[in-house]
Protein backbone atom coordinates (compact mmCIF):
# COMPACT_ATOMS: atom_id res chain seq x y z
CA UNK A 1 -8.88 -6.13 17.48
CA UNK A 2 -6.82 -7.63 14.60
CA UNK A 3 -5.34 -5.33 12.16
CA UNK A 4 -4.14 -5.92 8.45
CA UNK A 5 -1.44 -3.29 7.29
CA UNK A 6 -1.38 -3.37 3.56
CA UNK A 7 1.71 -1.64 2.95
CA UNK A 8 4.88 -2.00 5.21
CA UNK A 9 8.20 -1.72 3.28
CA UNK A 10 9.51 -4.22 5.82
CA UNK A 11 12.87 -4.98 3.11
CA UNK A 12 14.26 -1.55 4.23
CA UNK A 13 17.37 -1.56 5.65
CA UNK A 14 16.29 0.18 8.99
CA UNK A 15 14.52 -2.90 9.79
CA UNK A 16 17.92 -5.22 9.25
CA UNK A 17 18.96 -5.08 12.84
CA UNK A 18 15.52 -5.59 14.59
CA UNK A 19 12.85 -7.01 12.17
CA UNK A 20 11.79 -9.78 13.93
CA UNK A 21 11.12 -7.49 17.12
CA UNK A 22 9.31 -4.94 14.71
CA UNK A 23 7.58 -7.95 13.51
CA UNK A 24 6.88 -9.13 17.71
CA UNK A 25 6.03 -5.98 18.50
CA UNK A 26 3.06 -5.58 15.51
CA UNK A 27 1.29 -8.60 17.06
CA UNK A 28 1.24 -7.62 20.42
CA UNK A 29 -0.35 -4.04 18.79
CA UNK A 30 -3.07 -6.30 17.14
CA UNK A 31 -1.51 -6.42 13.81
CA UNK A 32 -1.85 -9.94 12.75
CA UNK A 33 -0.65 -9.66 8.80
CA UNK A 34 0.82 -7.55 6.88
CA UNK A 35 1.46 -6.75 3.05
CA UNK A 36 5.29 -6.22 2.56
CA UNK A 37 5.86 -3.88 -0.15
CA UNK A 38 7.89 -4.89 -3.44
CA UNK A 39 9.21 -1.60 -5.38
CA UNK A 40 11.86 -2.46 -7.10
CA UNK A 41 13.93 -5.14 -8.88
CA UNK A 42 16.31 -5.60 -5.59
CA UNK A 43 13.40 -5.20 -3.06
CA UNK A 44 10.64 -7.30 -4.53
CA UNK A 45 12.28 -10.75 -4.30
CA UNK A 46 13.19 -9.79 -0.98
CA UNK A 47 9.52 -8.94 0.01
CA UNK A 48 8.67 -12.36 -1.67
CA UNK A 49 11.63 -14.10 0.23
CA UNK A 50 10.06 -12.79 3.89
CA UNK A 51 6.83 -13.69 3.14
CA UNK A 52 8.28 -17.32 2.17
CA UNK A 53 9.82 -16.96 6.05
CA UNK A 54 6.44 -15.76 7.36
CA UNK A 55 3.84 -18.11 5.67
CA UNK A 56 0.50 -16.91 6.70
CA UNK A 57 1.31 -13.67 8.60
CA UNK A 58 3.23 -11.97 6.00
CA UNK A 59 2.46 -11.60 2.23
CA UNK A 60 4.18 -9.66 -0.99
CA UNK A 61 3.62 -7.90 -4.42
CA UNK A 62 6.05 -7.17 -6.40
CA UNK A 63 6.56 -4.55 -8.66
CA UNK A 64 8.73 -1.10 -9.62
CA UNK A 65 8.10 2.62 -8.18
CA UNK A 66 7.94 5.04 -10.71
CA UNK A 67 11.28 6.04 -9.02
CA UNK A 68 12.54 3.55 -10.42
CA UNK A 69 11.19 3.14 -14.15
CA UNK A 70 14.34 3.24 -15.99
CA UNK A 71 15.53 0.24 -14.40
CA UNK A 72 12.38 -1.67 -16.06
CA UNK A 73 13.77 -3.54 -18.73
CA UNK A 74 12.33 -6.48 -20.38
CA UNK A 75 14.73 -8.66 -18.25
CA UNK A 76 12.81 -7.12 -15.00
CA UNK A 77 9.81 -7.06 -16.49
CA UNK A 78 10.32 -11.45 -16.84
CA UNK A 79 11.58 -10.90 -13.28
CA UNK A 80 7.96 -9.17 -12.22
CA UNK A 81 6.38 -12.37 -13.95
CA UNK A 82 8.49 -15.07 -12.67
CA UNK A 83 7.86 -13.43 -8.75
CA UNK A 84 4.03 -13.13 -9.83
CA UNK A 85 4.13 -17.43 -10.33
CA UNK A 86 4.23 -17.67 -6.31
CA UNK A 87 1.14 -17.55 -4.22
CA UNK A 88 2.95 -15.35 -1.47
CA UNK A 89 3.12 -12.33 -3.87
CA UNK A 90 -0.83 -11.04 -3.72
CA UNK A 91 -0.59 -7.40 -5.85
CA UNK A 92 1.12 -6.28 -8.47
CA UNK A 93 3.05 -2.93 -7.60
CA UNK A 94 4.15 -0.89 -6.20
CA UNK A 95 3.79 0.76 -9.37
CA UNK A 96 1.87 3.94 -10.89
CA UNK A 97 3.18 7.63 -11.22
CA UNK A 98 5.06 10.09 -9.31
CA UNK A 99 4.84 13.91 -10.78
CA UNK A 100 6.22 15.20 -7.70
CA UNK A 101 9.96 13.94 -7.68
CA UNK A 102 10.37 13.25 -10.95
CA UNK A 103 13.35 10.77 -10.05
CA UNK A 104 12.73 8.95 -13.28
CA UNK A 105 11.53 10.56 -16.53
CA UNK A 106 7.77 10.22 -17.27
CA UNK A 107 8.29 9.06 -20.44
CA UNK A 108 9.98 5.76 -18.51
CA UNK A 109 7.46 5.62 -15.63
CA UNK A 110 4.59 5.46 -18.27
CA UNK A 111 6.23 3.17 -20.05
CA UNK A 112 6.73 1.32 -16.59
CA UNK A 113 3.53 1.96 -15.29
CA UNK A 114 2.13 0.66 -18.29
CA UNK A 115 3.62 -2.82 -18.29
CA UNK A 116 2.72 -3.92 -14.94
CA UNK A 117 -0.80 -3.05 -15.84
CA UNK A 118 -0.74 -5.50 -18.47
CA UNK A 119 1.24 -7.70 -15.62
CA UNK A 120 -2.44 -7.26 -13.13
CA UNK A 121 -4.54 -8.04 -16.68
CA UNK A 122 -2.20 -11.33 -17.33
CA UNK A 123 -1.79 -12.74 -13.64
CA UNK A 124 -5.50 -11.54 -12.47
CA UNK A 125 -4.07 -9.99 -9.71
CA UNK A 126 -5.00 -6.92 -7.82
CA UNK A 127 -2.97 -3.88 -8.08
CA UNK A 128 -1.27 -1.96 -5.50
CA UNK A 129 -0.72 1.93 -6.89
CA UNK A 130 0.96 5.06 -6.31
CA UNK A 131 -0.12 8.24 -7.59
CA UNK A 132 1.36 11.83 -6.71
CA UNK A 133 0.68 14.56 -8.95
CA UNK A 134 -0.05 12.90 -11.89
CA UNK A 135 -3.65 12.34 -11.33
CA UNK A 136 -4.57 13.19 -14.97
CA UNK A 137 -2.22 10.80 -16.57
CA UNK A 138 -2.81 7.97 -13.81
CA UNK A 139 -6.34 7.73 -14.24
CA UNK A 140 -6.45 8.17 -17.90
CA UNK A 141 -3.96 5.09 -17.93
CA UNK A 142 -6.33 2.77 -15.78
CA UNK A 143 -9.00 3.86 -18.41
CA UNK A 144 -6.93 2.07 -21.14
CA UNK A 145 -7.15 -0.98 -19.42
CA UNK A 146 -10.92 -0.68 -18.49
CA UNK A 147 -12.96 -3.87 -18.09
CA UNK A 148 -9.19 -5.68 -18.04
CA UNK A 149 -8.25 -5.04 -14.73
CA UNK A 150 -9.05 -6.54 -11.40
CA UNK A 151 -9.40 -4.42 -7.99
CA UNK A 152 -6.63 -1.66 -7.23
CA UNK A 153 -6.25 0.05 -4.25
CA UNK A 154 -4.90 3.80 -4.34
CA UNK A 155 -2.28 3.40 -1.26
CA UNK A 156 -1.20 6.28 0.74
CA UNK A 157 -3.90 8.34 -0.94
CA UNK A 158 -3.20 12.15 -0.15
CA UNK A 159 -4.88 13.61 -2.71
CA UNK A 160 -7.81 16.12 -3.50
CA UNK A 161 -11.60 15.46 -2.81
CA UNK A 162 -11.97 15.50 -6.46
CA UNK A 163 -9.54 12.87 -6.96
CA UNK A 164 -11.19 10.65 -4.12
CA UNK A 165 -14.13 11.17 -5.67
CA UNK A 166 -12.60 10.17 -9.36
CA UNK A 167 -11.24 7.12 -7.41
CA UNK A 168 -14.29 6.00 -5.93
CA UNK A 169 -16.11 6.54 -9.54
CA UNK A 170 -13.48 3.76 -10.95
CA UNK A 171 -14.71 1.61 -7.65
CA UNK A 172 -11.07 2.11 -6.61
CA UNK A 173 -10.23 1.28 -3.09
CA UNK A 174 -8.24 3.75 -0.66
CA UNK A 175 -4.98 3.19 1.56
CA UNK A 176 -5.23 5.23 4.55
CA UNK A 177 -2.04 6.18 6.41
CA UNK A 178 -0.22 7.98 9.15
CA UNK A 179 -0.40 11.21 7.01
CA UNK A 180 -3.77 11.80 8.27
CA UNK A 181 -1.98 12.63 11.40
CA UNK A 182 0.33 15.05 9.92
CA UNK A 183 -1.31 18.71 11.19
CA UNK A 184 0.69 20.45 8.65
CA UNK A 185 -0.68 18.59 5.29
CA UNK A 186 -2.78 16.05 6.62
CA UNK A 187 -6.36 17.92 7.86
CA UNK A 188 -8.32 17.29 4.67
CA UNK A 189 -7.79 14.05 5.25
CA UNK A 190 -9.93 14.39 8.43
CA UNK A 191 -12.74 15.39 6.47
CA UNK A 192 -12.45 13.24 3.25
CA UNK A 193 -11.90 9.91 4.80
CA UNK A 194 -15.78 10.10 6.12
CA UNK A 195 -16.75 9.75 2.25
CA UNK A 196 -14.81 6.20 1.96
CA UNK A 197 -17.44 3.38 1.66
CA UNK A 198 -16.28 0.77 4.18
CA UNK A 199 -15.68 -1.77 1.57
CA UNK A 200 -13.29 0.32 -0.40
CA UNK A 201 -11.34 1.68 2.65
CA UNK A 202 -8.16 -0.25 4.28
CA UNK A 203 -4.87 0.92 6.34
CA UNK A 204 -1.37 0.92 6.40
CA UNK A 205 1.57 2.36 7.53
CA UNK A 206 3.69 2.46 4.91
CA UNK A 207 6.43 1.62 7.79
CA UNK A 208 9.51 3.09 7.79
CA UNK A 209 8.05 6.19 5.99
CA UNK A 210 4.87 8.57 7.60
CA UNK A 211 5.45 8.07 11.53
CA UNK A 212 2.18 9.55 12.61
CA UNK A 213 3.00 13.13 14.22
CA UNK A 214 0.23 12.36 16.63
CA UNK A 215 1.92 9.31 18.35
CA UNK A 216 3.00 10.47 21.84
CA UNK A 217 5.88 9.99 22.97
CA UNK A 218 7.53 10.23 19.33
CA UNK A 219 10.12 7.43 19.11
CA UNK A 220 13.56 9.12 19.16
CA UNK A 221 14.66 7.16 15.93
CA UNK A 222 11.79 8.86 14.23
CA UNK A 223 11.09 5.31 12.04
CA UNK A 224 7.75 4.10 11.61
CA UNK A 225 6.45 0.45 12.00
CA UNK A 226 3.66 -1.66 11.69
CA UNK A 227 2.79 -1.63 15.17
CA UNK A 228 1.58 1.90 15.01
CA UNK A 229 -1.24 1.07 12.46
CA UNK A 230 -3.29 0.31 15.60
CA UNK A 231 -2.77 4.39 16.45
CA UNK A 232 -3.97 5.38 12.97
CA UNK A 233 -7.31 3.15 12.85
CA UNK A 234 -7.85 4.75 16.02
CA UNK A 235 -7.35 8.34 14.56
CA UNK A 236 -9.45 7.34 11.45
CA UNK A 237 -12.28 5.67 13.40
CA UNK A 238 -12.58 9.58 15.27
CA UNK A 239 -13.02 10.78 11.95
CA UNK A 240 -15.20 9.00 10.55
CA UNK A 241 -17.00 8.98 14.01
CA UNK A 242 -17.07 5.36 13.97
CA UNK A 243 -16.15 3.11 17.03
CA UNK A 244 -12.45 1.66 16.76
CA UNK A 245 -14.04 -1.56 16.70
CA UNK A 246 -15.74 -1.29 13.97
CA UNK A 247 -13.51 0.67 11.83
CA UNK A 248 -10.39 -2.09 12.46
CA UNK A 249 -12.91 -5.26 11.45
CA UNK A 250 -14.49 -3.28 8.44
CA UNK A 251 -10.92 -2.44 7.54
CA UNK A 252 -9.48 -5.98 8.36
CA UNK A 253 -12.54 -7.68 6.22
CA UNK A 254 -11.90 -5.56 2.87
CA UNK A 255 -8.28 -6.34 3.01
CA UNK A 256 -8.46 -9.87 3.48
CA UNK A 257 -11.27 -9.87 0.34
CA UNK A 258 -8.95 -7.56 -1.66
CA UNK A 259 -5.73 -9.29 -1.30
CA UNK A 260 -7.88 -13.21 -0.99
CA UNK A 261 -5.86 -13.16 2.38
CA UNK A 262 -6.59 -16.61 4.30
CA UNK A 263 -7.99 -16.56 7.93
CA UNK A 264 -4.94 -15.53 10.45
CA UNK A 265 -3.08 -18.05 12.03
């Protein structure tokens, strides 16, 4: 069964003292690539930098959270651009809208947001999104750049059926993670994930956020990594009432179209 997790923020610093075990112990789970996430201006050349380290297993985008929109500058934004030149960085992001913290004003994160769109339209490149309470304003961004853009995948989706269903519409694709095994905020999930078309639908664990609550025994660190992704295909093949088998290759094919991964190994 080989995996694809298409959004591990494998720069933290939790993974500083162990990453190449983390990294040992994702392959022996079936993991056999994984998308590193870039979200800011400190993180994203570091994404690119392990993917440089781990050519063929491990790939980047680059990009800036909507945490992080007032550091995007035009300097960073000719930082995005000059990561974007190298093959290793496949998505722009992590980038989109966050209503929910608010860490950064909204007036900056559109203005943020905004930019690396015209980044995807320039480069070609697919786009790797967040979106948390700003549904609205998110998709009536992505509508200003219709017929511009290439594929985009909604990662860590958590939202409403309605905004699945505006997703799908757009002929977005879906990141699945670990909080569809969070029983306090996670059971619609269980439901809506039967609606994703195979071909729009891939996993990730969004490592070291979102340990599932459903692995047993819970690690005592509490960190996620990329070796649990094989515990949430399983949980997402029950719910879809799919076999695991099937569910891991349908999920390993649409990532390796989305992100024009090469063949592992």
């Amino acid at each position: 069964m080989d995996l694809i997790d298409i959004g591990a923020n494998l720069t933290h610093e939790s993974f500083d003292h162990d990453r190449n075990a983390v990294l040992q112990r994702a392959r022996e789970a079936g993991v056999v690539q994984q998308v590193v996430t870039g979200a800011s201006r400190d993180h994203s050349p570091t994404a690119l930098r392990l993917a440089q380290a781990h050519a063929g297993e491990l790939f980047a985008t680059a990009g800036v959270h909507p945490h992080h929109a007032t550091e995007y500058t035009d300097e960073c934004d000719a930082e995005m651009r000059a990561l974007h030149a190298h093959p290793e960085v496949v998505a722009v992001g992590e980038c989109g809208l966050d209503y929910f913290r608010d860490f950064s004003p909204r007036p900056a994160q559109r203005k943020a947001f905004e930019r690396q769109l015209q980044i995807a339209v320039d480069t070609g490149k697919p786009l790797f999104l967040h979106q948390r309470d700003a549904h609205d304003d998110f998709v009536a961004m992505m509508k200003n750049f219709d017929g511009k853009l290439g594929p985009a995948v909604v990662h860590c989706f958590t939202g409403t059926k309605k905004e699945l269903f505006d997703c799908l519409d757009q002929d977005w694709h879906i990141g699945i993670t670990g909080w569809l095994c969070d029983e306090r905020r996670g059971l619609h999930l269980r439901e809506l994930v039967k609606n994703i078309p195979a071909n729009r639908l891939m996993i990730e664990t969004d490592a070291p956020y979102l340990l599932p609550r459903t692995v047993k025994p819970q690690p005592s660190h509490r960190r996620n990594e990329p070796m649990y992704l094989a515990h949430i295909v399983a949980e997402l093949a029950r719910d879809r009432g799919e076999d695991i088998e099937v569910t891991a290759a349908a999920t390993t094919a649409t990532a390796r179209a989305f992100f024009r991964l090469p063949a592992a190994g």
